[in-house]
C-alpha atoms as a PDB file:
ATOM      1  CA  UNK A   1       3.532  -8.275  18.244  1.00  0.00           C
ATOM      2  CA  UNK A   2       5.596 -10.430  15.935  1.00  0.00           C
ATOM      3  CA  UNK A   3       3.537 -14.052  15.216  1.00  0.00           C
ATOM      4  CA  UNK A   4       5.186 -16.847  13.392  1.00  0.00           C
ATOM      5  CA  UNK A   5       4.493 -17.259  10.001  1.00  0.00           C
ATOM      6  CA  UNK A   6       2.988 -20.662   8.606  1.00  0.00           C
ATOM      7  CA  UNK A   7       5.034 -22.549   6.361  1.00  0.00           C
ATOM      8  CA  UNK A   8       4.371 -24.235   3.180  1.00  0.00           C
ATOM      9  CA  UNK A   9       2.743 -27.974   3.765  1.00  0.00           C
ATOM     10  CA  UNK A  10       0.425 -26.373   6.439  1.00  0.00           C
ATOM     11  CA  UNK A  11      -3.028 -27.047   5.574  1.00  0.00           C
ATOM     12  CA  UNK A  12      -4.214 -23.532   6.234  1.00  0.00           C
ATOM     13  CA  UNK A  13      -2.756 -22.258   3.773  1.00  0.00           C
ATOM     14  CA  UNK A  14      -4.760 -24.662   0.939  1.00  0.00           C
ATOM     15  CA  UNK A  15      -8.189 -23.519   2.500  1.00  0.00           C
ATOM     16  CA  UNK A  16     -10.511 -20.741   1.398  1.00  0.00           C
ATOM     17  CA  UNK A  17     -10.628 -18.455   3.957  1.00  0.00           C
ATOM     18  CA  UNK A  18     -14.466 -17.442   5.931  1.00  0.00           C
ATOM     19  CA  UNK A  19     -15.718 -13.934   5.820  1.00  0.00           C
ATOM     20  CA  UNK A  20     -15.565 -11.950   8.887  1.00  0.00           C
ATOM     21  CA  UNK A  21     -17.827  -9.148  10.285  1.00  0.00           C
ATOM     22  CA  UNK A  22     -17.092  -6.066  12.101  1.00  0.00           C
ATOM     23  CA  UNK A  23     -17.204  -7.098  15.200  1.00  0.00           C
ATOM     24  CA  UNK A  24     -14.020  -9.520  15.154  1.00  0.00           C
ATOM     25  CA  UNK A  25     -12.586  -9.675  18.268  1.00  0.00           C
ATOM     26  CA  UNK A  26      -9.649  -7.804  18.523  1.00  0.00           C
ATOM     27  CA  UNK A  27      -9.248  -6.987  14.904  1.00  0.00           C
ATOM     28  CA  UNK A  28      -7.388  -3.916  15.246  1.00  0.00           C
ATOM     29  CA  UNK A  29      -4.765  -5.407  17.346  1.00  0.00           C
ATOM     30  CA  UNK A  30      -4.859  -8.442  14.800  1.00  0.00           C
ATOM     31  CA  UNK A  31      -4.290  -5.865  12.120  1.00  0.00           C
ATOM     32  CA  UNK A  32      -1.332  -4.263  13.587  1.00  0.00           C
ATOM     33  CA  UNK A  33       0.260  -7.653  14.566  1.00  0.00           C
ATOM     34  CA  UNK A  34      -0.045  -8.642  10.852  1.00  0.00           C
ATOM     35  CA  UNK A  35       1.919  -5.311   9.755  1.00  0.00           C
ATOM     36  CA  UNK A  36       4.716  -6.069  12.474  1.00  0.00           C
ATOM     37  CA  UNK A  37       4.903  -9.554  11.689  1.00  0.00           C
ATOM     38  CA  UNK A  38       5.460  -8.775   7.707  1.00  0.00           C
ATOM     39  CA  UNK A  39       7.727  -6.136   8.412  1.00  0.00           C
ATOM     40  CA  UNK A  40       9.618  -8.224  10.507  1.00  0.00           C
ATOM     41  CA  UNK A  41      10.404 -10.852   7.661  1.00  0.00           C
ATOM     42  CA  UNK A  42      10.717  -7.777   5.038  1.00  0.00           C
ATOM     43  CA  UNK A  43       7.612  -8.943   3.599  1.00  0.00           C
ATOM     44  CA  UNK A  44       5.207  -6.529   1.298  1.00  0.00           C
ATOM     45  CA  UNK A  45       2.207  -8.458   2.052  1.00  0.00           C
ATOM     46  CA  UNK A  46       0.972 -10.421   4.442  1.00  0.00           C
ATOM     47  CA  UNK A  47      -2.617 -12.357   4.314  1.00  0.00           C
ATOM     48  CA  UNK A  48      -4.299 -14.053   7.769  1.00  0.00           C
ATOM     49  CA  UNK A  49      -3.614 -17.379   6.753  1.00  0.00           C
ATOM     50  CA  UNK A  50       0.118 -17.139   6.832  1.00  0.00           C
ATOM     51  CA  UNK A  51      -0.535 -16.197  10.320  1.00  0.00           C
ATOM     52  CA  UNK A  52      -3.202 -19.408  10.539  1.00  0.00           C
ATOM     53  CA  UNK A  53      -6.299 -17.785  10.141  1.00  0.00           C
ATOM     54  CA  UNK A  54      -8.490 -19.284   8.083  1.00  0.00           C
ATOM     55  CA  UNK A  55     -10.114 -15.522   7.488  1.00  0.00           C
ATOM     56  CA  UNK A  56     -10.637 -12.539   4.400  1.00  0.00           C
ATOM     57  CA  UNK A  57      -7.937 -10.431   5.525  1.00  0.00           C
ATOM     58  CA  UNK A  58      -4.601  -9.494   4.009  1.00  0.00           C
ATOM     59  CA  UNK A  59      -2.274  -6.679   4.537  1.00  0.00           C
ATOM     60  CA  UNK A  60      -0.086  -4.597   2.092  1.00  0.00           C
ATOM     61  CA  UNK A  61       2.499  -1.923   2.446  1.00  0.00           C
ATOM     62  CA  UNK A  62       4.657  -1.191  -1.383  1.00  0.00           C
ATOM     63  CA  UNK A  63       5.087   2.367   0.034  1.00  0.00           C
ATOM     64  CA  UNK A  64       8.148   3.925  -1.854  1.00  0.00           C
ATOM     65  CA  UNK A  65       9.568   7.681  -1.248  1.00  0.00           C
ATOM     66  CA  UNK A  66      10.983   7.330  -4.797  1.00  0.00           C
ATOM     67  CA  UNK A  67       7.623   6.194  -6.594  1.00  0.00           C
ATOM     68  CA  UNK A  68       4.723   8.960  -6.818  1.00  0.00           C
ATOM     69  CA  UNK A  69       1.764   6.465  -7.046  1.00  0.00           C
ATOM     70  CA  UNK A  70       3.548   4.297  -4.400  1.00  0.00           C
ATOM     71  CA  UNK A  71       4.107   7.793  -2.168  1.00  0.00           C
ATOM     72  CA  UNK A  72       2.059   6.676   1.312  1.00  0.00           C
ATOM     73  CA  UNK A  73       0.375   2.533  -0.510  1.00  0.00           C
ATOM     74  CA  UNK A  74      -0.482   0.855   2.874  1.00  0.00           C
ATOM     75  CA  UNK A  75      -3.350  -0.995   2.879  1.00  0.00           C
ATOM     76  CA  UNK A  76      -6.140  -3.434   4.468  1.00  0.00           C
ATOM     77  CA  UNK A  77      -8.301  -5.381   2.344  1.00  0.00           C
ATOM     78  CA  UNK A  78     -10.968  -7.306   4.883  1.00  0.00           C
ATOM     79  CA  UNK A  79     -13.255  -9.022   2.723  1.00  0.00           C
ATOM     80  CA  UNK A  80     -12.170  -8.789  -0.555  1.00  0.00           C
ATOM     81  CA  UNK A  81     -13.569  -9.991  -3.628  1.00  0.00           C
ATOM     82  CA  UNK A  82     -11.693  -9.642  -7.342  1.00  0.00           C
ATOM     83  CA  UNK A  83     -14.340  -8.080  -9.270  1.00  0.00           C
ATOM     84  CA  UNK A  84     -11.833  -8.879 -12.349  1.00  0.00           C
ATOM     85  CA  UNK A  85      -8.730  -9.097 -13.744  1.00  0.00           C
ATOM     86  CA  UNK A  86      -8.050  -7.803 -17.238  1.00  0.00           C
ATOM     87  CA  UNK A  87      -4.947  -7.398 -19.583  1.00  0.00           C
ATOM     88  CA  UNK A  88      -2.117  -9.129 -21.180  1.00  0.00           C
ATOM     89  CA  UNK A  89      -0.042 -11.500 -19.095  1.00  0.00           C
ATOM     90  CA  UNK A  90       3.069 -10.547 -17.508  1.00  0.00           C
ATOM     91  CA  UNK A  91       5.893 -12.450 -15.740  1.00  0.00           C
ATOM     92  CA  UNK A  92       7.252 -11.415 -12.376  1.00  0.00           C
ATOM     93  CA  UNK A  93       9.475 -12.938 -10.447  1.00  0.00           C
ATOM     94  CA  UNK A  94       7.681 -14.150  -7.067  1.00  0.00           C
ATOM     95  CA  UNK A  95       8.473 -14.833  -3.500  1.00  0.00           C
ATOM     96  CA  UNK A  96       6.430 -15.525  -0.553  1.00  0.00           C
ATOM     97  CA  UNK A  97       7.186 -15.579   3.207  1.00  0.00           C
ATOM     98  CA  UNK A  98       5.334 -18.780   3.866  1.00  0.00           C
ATOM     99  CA  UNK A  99       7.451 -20.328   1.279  1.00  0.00           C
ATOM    100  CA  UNK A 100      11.153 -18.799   2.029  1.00  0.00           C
ATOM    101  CA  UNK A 101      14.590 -19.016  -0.543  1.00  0.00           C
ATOM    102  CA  UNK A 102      12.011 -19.831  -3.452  1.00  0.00           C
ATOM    103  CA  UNK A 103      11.201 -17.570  -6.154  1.00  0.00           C
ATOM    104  CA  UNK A 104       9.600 -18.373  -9.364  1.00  0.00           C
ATOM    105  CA  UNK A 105       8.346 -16.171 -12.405  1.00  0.00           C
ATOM    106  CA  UNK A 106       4.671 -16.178 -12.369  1.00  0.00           C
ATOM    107  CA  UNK A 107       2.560 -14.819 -15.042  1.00  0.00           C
ATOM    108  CA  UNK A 108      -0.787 -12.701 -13.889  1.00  0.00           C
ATOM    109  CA  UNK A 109      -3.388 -10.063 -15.636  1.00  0.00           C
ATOM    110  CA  UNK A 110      -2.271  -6.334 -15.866  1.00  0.00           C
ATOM    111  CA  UNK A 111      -4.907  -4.858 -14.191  1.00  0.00           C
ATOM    112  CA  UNK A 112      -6.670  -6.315 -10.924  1.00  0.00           C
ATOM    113  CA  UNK A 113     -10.384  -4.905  -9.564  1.00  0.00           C
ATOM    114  CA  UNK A 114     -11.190  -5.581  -6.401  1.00  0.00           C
ATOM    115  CA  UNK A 115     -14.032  -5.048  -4.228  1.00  0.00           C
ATOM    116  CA  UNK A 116     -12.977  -4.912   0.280  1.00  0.00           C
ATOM    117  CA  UNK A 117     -13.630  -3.207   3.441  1.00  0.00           C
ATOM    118  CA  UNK A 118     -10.606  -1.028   4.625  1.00  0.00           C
ATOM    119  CA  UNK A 119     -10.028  -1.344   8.484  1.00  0.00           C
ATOM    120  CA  UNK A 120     -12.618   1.554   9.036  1.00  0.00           C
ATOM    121  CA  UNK A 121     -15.566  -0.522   7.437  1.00  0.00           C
ATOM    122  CA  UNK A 122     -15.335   2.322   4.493  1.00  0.00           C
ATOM    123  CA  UNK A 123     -15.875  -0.385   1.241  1.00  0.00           C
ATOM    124  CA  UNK A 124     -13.999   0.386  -1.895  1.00  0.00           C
ATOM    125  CA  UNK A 125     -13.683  -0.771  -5.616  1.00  0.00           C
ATOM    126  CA  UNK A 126     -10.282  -0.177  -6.904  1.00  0.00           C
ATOM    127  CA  UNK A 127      -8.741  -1.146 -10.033  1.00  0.00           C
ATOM    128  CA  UNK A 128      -4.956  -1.422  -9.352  1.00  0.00           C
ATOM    129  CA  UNK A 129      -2.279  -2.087 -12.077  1.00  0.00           C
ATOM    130  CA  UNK A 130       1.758  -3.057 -11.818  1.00  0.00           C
ATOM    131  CA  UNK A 131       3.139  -3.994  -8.424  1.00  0.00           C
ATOM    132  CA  UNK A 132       0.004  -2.991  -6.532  1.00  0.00           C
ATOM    133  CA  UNK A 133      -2.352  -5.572  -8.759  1.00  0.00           C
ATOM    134  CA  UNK A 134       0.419  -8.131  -8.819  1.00  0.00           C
ATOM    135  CA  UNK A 135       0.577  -8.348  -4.608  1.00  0.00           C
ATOM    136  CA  UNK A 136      -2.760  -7.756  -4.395  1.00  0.00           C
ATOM    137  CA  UNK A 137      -3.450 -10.623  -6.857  1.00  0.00           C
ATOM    138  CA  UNK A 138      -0.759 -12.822  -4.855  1.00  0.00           C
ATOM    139  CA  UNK A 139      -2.420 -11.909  -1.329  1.00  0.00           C
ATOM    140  CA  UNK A 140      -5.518 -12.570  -2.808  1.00  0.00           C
ATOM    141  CA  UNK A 141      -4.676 -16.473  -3.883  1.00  0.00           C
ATOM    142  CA  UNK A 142      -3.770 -17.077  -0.108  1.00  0.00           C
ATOM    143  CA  UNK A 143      -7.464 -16.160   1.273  1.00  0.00           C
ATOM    144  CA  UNK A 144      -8.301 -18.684  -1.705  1.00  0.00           C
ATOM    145  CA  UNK A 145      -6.069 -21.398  -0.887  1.00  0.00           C
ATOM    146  CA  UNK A 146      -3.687 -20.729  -3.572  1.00  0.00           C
ATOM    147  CA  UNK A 147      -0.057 -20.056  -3.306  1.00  0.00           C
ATOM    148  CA  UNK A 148       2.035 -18.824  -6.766  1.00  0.00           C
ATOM    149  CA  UNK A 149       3.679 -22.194  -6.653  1.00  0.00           C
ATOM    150  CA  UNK A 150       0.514 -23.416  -7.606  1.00  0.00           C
ATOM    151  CA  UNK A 151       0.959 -21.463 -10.628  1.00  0.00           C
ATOM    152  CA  UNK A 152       4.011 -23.259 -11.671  1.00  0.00           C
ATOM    153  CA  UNK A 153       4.118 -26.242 -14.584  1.00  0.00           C
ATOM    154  CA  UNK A 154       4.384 -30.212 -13.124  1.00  0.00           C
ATOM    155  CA  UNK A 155       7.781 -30.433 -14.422  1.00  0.00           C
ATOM    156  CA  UNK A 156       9.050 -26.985 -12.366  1.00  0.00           C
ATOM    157  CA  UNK A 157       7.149 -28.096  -9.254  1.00  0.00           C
ATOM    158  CA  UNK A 158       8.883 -31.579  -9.437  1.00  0.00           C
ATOM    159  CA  UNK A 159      12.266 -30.086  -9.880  1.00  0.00           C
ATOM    160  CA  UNK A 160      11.250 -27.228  -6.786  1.00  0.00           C
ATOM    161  CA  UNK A 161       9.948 -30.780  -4.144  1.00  0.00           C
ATOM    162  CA  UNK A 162      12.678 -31.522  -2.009  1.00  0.00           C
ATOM    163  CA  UNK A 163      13.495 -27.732  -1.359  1.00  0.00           C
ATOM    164  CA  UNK A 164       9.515 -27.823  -0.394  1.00  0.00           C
ATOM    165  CA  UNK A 165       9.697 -30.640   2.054  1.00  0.00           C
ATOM    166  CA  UNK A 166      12.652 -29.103   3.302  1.00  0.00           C
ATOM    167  CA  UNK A 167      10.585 -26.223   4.326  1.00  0.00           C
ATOM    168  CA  UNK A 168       7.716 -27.803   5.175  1.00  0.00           C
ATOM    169  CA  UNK A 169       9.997 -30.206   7.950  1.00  0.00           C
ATOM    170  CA  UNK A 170      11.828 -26.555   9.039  1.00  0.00           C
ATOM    171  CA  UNK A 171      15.171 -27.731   7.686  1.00  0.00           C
ATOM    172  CA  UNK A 172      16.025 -23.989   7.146  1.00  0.00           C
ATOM    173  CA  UNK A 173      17.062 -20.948   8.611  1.00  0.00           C
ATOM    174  CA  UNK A 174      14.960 -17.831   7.927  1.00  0.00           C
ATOM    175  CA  UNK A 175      15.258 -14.744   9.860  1.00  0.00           C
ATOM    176  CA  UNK A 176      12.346 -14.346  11.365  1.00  0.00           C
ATOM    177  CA  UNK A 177       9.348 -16.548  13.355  1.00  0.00           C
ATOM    178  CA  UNK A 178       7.970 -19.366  11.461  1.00  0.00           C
ATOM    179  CA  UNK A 179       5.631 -22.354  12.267  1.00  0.00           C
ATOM    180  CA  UNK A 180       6.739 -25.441  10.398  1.00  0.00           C
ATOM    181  CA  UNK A 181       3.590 -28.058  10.188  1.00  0.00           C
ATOM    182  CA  UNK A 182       6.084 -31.307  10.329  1.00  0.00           C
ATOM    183  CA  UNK A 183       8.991 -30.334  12.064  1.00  0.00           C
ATOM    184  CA  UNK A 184      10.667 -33.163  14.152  1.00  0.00           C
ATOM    185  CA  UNK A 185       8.886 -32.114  17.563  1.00  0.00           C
ATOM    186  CA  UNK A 186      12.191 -31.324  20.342  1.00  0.00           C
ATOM    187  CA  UNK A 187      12.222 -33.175  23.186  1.00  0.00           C
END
């Protein structure tokens, strides 16, 4: 099932997400719906928030036929914790679904390691590097409360505000479900 994504101004997405435990209800069917819903907006990542829940969970799927280390890269991370992030500083130009037609370069660590529960309960510890650290890093500041923007200089964010409040009122056309926290209510 497709669920509307959560767009920017929504408080959910400033809070740091709870833990959960295994026996979330329907977390398997929550799982799936997150997948959908990403694919849906041609997202690579998706974290619970987005969806409003205020929960450790975010999704991933970079899979690429063309890319050997990118061959079959879906993943869950429930839980997660970044153990640490090490490396120069690199630029990459960002996006995010809850935050649509804005994209910023955004400078994070090389290498990402990260401790999470897969959607079998199996925990790993996985250093990831490239595009895998850098959307694991950016799903990772939503189950903190942090989106990239918050990443960006005073004098950027000023000049990005009134495309923000546009979003944040829904005065924009995306293709695909959204939940805008001060839309004009239709009568």
């Amino acid at each position: 099932m497709k669920l509307p994504i959560v767009a920017y101004g929504d408080p959910v997405l400033k809070k740091r997400a709870a833990e959960i435990s295994e026996d979330y209800p329907n977390l398997s069917d929550l799982i799936e719906n997150m997948f959908d819903t990403m694919y849906n907006a041609s997202g690579v990542g998706l974290a619970a928030p987005q969806i409003g829940l205020s929960i450790r969970l975010f999704v991933i799927d970079i899979t690429d036929k063309d890319e050997p280390e990118f061959q079959d890269f879906k993943k869950v991370f429930i839980n997660p914790t970044i153990v640490e992030e090490t490396g120069d500083l690199w630029s990459f130009n960002e996006g995010c679904l809850s935050i649509p037609d804005i994209r910023e370069d955004i400078k994070r660590p090389e290498h990402v390691t990260i401790s999470y529960y897969d959607e079998n309960w199996q925990h790993h510890q996985e250093t990831y590097s490239g595009l895998a650290g850098r959307v694991i890093q950016h799903e990772y500041d939503h189950i903190e409360g942090k989106l990239f923007i918050d990443k960006l200089g005073p004098l950027r964010k000023a000049m990005i505000k009134s495309k923000l409040d546009s979003i944040s009122r829904g005065s924009i056309k995306v293709p695909y479900r959204m939940k805008f926290p001060t839309a004009a209510k239709k009568r």
